[in-house]
PDB file of N, CA and C in Angstrom:
ATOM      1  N   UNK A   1      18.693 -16.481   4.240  1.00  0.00           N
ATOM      2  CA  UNK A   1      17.438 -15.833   3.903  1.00  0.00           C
ATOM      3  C   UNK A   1      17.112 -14.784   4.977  1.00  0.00           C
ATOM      4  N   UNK A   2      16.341 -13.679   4.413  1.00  0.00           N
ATOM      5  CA  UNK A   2      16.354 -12.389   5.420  1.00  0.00           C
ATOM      6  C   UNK A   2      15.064 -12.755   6.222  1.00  0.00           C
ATOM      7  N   UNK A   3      15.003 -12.193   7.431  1.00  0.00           N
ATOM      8  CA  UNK A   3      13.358 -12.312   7.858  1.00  0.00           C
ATOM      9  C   UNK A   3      12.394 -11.540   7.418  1.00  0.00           C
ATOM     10  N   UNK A   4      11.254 -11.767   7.651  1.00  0.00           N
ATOM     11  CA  UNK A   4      10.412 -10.899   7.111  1.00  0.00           C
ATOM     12  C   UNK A   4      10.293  -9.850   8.147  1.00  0.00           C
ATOM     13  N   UNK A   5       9.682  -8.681   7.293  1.00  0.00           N
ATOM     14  CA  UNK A   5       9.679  -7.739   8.558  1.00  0.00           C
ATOM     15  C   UNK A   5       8.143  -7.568   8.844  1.00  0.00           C
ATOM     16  N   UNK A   6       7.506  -7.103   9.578  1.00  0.00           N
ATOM     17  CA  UNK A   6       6.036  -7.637  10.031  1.00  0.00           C
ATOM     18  C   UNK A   6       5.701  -6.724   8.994  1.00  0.00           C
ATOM     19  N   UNK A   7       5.826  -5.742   8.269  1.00  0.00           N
ATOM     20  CA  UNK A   7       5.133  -5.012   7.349  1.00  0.00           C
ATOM     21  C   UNK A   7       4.649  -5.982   6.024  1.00  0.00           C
ATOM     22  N   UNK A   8       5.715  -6.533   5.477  1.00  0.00           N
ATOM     23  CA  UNK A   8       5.955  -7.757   4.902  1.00  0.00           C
ATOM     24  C   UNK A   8       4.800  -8.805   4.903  1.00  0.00           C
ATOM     25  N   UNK A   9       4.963  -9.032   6.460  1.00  0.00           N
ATOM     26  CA  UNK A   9       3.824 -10.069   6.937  1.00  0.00           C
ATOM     27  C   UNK A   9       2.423  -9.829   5.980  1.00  0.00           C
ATOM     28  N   UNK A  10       2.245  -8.466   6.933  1.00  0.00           N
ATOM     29  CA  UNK A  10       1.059  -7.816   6.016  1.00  0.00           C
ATOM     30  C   UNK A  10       0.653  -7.775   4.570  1.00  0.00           C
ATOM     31  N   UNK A  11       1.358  -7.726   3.861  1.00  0.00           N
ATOM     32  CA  UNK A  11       1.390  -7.866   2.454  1.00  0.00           C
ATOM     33  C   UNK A  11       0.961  -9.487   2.129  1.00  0.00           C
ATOM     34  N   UNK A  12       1.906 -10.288   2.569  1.00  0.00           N
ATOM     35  CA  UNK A  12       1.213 -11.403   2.666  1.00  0.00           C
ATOM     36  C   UNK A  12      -0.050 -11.848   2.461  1.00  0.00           C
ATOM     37  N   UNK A  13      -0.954 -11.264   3.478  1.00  0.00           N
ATOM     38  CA  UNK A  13      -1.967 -11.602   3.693  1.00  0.00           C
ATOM     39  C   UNK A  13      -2.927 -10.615   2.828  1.00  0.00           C
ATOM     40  N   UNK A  14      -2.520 -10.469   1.907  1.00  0.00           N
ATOM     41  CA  UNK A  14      -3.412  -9.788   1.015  1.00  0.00           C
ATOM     42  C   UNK A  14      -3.638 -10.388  -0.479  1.00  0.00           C
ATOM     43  N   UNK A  15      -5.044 -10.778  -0.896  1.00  0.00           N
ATOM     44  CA  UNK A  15      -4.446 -11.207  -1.802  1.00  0.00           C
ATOM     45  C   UNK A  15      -3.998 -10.808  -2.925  1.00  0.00           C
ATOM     46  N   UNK A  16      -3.483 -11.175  -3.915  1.00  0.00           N
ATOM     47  CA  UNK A  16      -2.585 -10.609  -5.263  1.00  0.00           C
ATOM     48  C   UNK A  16      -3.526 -11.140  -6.743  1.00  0.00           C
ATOM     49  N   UNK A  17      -3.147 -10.320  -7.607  1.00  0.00           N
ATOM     50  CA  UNK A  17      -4.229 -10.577  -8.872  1.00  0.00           C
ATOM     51  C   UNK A  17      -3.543  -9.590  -9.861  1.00  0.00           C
ATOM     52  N   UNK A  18      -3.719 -10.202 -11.611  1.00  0.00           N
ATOM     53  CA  UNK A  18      -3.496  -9.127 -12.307  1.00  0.00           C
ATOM     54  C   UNK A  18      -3.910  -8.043 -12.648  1.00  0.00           C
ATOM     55  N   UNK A  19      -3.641  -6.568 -12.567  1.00  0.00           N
ATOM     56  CA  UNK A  19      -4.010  -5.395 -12.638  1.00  0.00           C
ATOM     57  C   UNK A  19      -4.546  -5.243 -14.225  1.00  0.00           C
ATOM     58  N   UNK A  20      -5.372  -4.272 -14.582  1.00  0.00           N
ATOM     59  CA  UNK A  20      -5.069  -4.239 -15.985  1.00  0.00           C
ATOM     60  C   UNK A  20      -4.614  -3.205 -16.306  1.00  0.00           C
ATOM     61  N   UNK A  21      -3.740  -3.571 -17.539  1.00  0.00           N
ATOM     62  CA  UNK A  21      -2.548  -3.448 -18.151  1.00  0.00           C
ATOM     63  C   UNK A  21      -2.661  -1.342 -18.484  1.00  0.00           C
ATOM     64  N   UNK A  22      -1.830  -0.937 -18.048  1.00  0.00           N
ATOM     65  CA  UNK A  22      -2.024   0.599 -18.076  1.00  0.00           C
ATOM     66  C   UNK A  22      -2.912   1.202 -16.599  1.00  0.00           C
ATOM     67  N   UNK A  23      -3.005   0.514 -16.702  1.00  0.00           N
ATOM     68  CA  UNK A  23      -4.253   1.162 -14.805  1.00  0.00           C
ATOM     69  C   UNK A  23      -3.393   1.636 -14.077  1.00  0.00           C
ATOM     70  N   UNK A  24      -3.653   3.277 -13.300  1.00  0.00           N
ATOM     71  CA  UNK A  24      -3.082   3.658 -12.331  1.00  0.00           C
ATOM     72  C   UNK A  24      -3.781   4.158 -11.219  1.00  0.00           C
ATOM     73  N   UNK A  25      -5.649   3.497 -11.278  1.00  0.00           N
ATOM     74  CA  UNK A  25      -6.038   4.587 -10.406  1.00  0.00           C
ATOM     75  C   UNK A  25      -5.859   4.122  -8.683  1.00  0.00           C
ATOM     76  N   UNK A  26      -5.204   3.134  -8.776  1.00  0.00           N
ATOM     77  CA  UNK A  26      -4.745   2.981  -7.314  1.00  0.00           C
ATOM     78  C   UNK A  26      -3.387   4.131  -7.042  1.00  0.00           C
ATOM     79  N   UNK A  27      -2.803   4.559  -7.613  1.00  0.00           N
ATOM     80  CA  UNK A  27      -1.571   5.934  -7.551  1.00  0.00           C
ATOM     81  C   UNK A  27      -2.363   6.975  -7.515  1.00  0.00           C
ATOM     82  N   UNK A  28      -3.604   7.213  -7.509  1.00  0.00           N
ATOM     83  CA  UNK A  28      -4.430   8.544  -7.269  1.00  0.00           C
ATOM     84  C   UNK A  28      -5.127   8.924  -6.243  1.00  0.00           C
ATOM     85  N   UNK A  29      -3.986   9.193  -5.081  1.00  0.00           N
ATOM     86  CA  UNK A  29      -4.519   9.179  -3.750  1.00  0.00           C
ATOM     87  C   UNK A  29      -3.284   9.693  -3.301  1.00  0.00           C
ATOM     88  N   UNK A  30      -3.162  10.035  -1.772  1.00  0.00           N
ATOM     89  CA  UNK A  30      -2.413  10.440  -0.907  1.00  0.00           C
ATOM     90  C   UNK A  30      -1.885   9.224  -0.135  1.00  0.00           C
ATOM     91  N   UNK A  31      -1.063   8.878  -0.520  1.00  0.00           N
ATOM     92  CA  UNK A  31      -0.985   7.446   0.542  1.00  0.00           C
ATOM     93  C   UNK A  31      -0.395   7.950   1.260  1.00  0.00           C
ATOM     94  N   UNK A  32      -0.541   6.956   2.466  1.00  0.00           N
ATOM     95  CA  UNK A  32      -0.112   6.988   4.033  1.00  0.00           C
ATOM     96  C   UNK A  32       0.978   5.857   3.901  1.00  0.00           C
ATOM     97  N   UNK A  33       2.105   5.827   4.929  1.00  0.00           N
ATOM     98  CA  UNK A  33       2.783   4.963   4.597  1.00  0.00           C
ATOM     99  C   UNK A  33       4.149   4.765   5.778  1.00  0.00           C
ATOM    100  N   UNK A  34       4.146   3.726   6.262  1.00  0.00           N
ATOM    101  CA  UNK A  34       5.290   3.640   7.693  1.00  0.00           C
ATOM    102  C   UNK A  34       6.725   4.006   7.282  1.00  0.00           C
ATOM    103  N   UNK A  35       7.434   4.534   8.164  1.00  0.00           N
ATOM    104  CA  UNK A  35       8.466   4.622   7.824  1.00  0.00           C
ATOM    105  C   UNK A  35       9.453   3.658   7.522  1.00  0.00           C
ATOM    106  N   UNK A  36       8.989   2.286   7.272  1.00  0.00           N
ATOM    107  CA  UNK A  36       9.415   1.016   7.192  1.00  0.00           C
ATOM    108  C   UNK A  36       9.449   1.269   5.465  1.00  0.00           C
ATOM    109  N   UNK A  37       8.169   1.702   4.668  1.00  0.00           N
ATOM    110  CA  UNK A  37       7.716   1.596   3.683  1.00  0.00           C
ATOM    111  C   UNK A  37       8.087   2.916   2.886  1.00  0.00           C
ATOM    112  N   UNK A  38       8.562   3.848   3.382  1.00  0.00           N
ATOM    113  CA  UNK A  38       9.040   5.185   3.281  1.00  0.00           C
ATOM    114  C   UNK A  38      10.920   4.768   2.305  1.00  0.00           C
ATOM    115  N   UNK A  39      11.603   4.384   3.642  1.00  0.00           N
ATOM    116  CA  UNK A  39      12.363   4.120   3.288  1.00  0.00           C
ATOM    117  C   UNK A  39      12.752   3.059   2.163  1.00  0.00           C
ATOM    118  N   UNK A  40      11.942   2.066   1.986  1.00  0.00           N
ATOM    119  CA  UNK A  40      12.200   1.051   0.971  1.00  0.00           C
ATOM    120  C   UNK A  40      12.080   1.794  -0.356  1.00  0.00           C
ATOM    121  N   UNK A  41      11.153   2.514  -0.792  1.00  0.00           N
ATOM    122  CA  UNK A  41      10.704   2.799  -1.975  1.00  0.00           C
ATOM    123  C   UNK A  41      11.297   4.763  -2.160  1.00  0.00           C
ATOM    124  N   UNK A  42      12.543   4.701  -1.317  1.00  0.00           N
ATOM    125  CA  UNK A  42      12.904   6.327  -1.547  1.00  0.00           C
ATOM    126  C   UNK A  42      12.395   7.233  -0.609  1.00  0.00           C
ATOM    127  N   UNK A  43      11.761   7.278  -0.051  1.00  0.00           N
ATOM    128  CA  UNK A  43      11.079   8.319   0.656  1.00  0.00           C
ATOM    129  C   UNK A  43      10.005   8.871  -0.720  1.00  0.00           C
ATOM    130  N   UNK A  44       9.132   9.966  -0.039  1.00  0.00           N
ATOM    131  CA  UNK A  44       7.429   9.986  -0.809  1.00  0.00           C
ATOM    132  C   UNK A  44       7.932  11.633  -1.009  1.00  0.00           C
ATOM    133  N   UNK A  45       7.896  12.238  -1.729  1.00  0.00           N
ATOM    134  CA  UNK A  45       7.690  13.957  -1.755  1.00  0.00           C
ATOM    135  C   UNK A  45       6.545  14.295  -2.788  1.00  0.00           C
ATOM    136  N   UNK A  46       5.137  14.346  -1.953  1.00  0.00           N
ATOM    137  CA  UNK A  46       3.703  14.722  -2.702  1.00  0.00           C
ATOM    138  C   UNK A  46       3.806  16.011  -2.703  1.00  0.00           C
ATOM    139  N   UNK A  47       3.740  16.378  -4.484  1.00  0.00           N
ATOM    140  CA  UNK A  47       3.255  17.819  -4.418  1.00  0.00           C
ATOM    141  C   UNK A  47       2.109  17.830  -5.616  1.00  0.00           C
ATOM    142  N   UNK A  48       1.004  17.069  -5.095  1.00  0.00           N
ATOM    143  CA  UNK A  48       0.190  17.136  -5.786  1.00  0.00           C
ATOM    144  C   UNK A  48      -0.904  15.894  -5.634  1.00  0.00           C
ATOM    145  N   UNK A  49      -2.092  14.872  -5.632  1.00  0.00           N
ATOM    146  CA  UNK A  49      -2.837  14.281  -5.479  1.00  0.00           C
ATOM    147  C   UNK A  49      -2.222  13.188  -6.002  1.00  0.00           C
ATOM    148  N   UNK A  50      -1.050  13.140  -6.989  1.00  0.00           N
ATOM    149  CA  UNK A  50      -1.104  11.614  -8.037  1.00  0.00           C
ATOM    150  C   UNK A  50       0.589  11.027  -6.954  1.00  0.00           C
ATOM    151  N   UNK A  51       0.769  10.047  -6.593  1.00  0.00           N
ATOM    152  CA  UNK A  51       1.687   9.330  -6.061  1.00  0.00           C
ATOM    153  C   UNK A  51       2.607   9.730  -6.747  1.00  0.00           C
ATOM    154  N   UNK A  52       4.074  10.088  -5.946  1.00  0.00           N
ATOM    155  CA  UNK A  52       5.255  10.773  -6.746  1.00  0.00           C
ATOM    156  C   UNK A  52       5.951   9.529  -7.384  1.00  0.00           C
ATOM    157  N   UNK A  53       5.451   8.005  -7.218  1.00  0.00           N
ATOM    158  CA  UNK A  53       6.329   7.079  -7.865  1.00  0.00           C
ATOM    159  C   UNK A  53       5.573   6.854  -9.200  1.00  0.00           C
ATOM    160  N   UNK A  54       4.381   7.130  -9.269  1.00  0.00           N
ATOM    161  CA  UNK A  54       4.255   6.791 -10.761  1.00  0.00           C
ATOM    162  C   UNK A  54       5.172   7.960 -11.654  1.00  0.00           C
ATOM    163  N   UNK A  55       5.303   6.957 -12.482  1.00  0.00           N
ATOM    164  CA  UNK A  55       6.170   8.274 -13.332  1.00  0.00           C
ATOM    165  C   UNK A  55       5.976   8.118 -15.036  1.00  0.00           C
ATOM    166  N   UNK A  56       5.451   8.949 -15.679  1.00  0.00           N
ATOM    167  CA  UNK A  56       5.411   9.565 -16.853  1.00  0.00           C
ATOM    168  C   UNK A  56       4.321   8.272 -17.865  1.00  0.00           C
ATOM    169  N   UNK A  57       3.297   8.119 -17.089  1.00  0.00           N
ATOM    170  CA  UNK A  57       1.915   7.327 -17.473  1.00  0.00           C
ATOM    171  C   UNK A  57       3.011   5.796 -17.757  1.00  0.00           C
ATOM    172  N   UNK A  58       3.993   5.569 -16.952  1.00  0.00           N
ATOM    173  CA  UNK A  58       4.304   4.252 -17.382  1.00  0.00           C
ATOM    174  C   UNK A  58       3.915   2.938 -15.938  1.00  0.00           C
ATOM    175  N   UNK A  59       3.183   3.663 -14.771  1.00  0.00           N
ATOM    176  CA  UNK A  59       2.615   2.954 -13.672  1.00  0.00           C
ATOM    177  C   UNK A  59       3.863   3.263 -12.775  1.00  0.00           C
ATOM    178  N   UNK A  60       3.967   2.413 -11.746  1.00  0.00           N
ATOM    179  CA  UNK A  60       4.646   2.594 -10.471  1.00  0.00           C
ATOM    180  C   UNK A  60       5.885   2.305 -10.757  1.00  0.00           C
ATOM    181  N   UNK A  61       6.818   3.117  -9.495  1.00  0.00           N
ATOM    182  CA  UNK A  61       7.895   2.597 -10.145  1.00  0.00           C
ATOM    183  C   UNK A  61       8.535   1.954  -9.072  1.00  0.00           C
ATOM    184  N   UNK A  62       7.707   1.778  -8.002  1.00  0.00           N
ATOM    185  CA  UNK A  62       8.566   1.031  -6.735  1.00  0.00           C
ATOM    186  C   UNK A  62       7.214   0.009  -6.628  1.00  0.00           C
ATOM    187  N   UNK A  63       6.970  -0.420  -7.855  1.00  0.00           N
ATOM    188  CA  UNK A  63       5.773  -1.891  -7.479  1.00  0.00           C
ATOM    189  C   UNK A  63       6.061  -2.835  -6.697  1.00  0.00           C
ATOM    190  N   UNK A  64       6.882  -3.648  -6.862  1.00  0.00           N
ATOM    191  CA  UNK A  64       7.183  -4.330  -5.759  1.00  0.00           C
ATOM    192  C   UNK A  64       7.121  -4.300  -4.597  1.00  0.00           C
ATOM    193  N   UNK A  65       7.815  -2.678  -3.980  1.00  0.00           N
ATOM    194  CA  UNK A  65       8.181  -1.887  -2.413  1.00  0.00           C
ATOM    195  C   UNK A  65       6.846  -1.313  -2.345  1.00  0.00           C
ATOM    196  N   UNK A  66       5.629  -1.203  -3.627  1.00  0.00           N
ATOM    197  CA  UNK A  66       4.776  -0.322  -2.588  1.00  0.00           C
ATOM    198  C   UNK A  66       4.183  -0.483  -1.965  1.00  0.00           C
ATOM    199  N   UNK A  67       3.412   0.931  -0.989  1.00  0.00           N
ATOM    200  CA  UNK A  67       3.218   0.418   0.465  1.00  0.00           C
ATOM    201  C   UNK A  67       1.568  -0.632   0.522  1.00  0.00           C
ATOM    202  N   UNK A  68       1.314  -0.568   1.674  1.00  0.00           N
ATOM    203  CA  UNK A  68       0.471  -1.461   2.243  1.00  0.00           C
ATOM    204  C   UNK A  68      -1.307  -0.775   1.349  1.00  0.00           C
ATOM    205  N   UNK A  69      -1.066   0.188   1.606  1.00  0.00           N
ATOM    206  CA  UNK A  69      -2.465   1.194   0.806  1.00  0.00           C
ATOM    207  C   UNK A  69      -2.661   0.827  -0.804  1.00  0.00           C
ATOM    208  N   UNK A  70      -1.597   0.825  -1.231  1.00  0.00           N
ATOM    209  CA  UNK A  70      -1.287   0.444  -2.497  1.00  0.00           C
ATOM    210  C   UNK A  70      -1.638  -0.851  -2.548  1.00  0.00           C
ATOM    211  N   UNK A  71      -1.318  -1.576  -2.357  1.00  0.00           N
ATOM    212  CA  UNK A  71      -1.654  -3.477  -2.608  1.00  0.00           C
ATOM    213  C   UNK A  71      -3.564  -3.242  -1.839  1.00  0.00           C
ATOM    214  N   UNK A  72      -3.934  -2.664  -0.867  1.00  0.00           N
ATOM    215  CA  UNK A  72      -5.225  -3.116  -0.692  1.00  0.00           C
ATOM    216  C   UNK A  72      -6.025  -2.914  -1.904  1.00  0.00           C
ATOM    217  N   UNK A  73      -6.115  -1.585  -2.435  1.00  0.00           N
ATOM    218  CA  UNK A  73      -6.577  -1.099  -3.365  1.00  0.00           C
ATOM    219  C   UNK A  73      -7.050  -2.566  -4.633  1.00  0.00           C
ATOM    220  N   UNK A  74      -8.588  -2.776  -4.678  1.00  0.00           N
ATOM    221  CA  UNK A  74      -8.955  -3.861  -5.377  1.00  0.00           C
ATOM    222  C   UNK A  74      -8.909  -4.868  -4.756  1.00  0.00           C
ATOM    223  N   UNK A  75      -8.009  -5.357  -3.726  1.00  0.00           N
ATOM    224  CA  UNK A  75      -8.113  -6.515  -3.360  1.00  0.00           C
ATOM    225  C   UNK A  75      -8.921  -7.057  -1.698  1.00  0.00           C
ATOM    226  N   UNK A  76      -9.868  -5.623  -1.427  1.00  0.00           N
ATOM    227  CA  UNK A  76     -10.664  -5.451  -0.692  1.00  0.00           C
ATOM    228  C   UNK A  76     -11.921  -4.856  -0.908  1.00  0.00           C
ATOM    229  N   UNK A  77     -12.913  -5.701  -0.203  1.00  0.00           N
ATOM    230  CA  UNK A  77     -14.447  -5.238  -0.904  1.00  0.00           C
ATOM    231  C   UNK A  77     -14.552  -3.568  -0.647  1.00  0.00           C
ATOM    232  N   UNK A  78     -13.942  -3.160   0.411  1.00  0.00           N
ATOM    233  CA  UNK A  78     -13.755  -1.333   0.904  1.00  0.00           C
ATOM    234  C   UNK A  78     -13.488  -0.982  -0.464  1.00  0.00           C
ATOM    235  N   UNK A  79     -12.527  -1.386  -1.317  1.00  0.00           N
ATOM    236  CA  UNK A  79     -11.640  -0.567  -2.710  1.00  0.00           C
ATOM    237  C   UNK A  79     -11.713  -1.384  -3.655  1.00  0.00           C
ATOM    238  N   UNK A  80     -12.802  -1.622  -4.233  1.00  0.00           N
ATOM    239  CA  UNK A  80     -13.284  -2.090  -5.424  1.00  0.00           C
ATOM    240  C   UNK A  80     -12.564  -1.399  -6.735  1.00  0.00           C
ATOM    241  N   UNK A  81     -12.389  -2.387  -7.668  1.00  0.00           N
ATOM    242  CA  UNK A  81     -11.529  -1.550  -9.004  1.00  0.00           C
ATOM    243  C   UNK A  81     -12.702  -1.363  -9.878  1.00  0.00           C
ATOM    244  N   UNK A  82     -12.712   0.012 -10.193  1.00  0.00           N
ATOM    245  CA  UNK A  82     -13.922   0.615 -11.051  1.00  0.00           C
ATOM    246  C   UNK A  82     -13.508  -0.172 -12.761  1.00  0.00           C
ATOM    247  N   UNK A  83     -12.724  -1.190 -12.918  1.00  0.00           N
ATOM    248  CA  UNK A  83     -12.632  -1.885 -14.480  1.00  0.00           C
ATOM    249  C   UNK A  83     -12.849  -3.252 -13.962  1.00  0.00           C
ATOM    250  N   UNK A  84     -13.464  -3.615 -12.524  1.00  0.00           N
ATOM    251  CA  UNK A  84     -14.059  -5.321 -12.184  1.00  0.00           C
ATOM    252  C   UNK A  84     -12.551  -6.061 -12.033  1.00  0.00           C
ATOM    253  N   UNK A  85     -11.354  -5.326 -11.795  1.00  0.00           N
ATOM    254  CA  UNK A  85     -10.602  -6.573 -11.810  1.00  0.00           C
ATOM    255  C   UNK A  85     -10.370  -6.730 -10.295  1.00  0.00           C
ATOM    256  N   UNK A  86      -9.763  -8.140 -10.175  1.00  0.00           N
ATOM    257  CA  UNK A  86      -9.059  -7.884  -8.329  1.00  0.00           C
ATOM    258  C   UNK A  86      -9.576  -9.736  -8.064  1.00  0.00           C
ATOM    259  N   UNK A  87      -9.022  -9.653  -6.801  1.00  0.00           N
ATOM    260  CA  UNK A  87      -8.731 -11.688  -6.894  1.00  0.00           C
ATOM    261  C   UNK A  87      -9.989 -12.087  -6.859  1.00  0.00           C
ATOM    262  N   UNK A  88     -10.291 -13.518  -6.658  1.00  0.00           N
ATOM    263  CA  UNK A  88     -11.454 -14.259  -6.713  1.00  0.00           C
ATOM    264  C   UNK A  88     -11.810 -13.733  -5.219  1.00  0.00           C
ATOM    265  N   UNK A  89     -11.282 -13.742  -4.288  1.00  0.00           N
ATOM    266  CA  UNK A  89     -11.822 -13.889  -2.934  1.00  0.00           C
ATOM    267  C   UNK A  89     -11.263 -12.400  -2.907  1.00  0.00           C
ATOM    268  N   UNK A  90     -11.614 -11.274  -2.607  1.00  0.00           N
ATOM    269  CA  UNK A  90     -11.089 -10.441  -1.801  1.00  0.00           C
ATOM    270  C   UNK A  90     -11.187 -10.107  -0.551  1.00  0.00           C
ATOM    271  N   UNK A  91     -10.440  -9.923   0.154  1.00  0.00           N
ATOM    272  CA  UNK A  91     -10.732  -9.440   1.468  1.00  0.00           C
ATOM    273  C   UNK A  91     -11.883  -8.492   1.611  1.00  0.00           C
ATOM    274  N   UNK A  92     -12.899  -9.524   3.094  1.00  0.00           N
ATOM    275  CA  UNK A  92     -14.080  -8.606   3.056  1.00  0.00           C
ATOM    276  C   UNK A  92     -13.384  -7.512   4.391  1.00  0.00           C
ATOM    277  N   UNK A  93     -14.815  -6.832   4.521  1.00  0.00           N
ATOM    278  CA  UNK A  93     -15.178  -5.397   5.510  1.00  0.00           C
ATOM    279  C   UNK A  93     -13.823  -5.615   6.609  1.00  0.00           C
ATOM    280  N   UNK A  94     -14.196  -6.928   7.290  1.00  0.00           N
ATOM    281  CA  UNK A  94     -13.572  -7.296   8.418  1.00  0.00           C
ATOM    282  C   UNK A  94     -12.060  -7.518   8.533  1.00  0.00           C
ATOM    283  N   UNK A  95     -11.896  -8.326   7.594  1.00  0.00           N
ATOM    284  CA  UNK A  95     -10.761  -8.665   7.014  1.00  0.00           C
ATOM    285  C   UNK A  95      -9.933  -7.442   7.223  1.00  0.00           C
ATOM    286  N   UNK A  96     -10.348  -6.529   6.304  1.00  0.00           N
ATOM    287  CA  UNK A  96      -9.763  -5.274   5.745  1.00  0.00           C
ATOM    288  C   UNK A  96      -9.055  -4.484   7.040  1.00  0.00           C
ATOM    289  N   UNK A  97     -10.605  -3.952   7.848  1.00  0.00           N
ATOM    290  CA  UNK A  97     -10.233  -3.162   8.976  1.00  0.00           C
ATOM    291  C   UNK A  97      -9.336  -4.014  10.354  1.00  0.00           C
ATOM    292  N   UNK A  98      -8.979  -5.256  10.171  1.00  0.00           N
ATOM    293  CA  UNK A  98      -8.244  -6.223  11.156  1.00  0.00           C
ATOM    294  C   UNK A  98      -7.013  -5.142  10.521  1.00  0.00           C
ATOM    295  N   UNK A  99      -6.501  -5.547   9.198  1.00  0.00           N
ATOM    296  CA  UNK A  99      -5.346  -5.413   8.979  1.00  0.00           C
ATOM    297  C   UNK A  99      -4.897  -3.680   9.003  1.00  0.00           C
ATOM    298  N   UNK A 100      -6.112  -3.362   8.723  1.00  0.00           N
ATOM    299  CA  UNK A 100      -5.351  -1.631   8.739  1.00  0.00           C
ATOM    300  C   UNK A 100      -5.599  -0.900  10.344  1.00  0.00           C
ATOM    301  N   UNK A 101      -6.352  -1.853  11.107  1.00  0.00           N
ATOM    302  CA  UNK A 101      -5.806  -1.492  12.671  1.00  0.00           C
ATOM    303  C   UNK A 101      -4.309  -2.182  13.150  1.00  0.00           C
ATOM    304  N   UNK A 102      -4.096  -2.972  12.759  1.00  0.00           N
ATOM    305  CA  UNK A 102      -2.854  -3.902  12.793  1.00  0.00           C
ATOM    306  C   UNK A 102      -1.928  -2.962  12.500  1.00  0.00           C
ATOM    307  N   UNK A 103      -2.465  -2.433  11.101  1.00  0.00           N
ATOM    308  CA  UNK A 103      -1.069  -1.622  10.346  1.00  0.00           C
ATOM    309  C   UNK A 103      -0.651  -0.009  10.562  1.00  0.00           C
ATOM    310  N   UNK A 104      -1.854   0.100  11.085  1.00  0.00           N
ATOM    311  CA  UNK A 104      -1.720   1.876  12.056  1.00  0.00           C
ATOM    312  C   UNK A 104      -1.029   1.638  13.080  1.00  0.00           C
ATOM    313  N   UNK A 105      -1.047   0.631  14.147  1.00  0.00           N
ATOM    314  CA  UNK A 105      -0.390  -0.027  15.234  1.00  0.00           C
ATOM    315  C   UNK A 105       0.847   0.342  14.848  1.00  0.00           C
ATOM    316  N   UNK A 106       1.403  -0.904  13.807  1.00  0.00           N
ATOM    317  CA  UNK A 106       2.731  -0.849  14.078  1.00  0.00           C
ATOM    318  C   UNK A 106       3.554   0.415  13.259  1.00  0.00           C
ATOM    319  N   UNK A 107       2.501   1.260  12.365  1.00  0.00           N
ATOM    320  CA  UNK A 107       2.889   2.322  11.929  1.00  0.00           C
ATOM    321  C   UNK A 107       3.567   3.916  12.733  1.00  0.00           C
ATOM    322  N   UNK A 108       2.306   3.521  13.997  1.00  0.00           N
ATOM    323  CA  UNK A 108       2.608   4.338  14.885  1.00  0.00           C
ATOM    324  C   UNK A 108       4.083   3.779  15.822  1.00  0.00           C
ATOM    325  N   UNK A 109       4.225   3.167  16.023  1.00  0.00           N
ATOM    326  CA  UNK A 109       5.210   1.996  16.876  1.00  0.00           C
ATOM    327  C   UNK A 109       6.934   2.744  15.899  1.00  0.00           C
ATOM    328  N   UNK A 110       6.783   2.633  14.613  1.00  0.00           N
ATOM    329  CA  UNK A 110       7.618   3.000  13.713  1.00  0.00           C
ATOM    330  C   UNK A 110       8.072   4.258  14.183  1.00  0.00           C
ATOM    331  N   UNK A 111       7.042   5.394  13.682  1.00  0.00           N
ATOM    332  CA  UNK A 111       6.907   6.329  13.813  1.00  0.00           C
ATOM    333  C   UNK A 111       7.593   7.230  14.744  1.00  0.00           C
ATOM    334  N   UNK A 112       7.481   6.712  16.068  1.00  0.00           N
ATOM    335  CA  UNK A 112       8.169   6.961  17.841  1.00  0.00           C
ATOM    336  C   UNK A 112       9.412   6.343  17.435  1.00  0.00           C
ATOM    337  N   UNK A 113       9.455   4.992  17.021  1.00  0.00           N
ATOM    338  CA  UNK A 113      11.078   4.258  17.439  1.00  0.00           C
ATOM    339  C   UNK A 113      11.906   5.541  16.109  1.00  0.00           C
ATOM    340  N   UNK A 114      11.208   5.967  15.002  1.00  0.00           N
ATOM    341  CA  UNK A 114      12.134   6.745  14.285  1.00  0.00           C
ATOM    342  C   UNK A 114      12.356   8.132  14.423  1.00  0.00           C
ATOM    343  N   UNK A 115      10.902   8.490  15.443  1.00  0.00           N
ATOM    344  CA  UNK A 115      11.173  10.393  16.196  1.00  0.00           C
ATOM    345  C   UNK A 115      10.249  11.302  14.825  1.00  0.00           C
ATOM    346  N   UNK A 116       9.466  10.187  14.327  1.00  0.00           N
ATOM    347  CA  UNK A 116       8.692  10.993  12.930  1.00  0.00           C
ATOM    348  C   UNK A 116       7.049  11.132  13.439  1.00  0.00           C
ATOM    349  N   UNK A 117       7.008  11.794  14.754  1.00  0.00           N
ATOM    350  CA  UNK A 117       5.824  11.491  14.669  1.00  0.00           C
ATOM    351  C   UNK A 117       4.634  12.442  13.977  1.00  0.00           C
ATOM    352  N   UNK A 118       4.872  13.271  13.474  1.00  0.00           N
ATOM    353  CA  UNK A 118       3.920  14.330  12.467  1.00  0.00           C
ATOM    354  C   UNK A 118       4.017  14.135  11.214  1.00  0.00           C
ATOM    355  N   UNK A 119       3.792  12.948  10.591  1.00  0.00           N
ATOM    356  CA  UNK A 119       4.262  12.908   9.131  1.00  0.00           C
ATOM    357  C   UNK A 119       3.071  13.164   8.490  1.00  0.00           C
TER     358      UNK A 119
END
């Protein structure tokens, strides 16, 4: 079995819930994303506001791999889903900003060990 990689970790600790069915407005943003998370899902080439992995109104296409911005979306009181869905408990205020100081940390940490630091 592989280890987890601390990005991983992170995901973890988020919780998970069903989306509804056709929803993409978590792909309507600029995500930010480590080069940990870069590489898993292809690398990102935005030329335009809508996430380059959704593709052709059929939702994401690296769901599984996507990044950390992507999974908060709904499942934190910060990013509420404008159709009420998202887990019983979501991560509150605190919660939230623990993990995305956590995840700028080791984003930046990435960033240097890979020589990407202007992304």
């Amino acid at each position: 079995m592989m280890k987890k990689t601390p990005i991983q970790e992170f995901y973890e600790r988020i919780p998970t819930f069903p989306c509804k069915e056709g929803c993409t407005r978590c792909c309507d943003n600029w995500v930010q994303f480590a080069p940990e998370e870069e590489a898993r899902c292809g690398g990102f080439a935005f030329d335009g506001p809508l996430c380059p992995k959704l593709k052709n109104g059929k939702g994401c296409t690296v769901y599984e791999d996507r990044p950390l911005i992507c999974r908060l979306f709904a499942s934190s009181v910060l990013m509420p889903c404008p159709y009420g869905y998202g887990p019983k408990e979501p991560l509150s205020e605190e919660e939230t900003h623990a993990i995305l100081k956590e995840y700028l940390k080791l984003k930046r940490e990435q960033e240097e060990a890979y020589g990407k630091n202007n992304l």
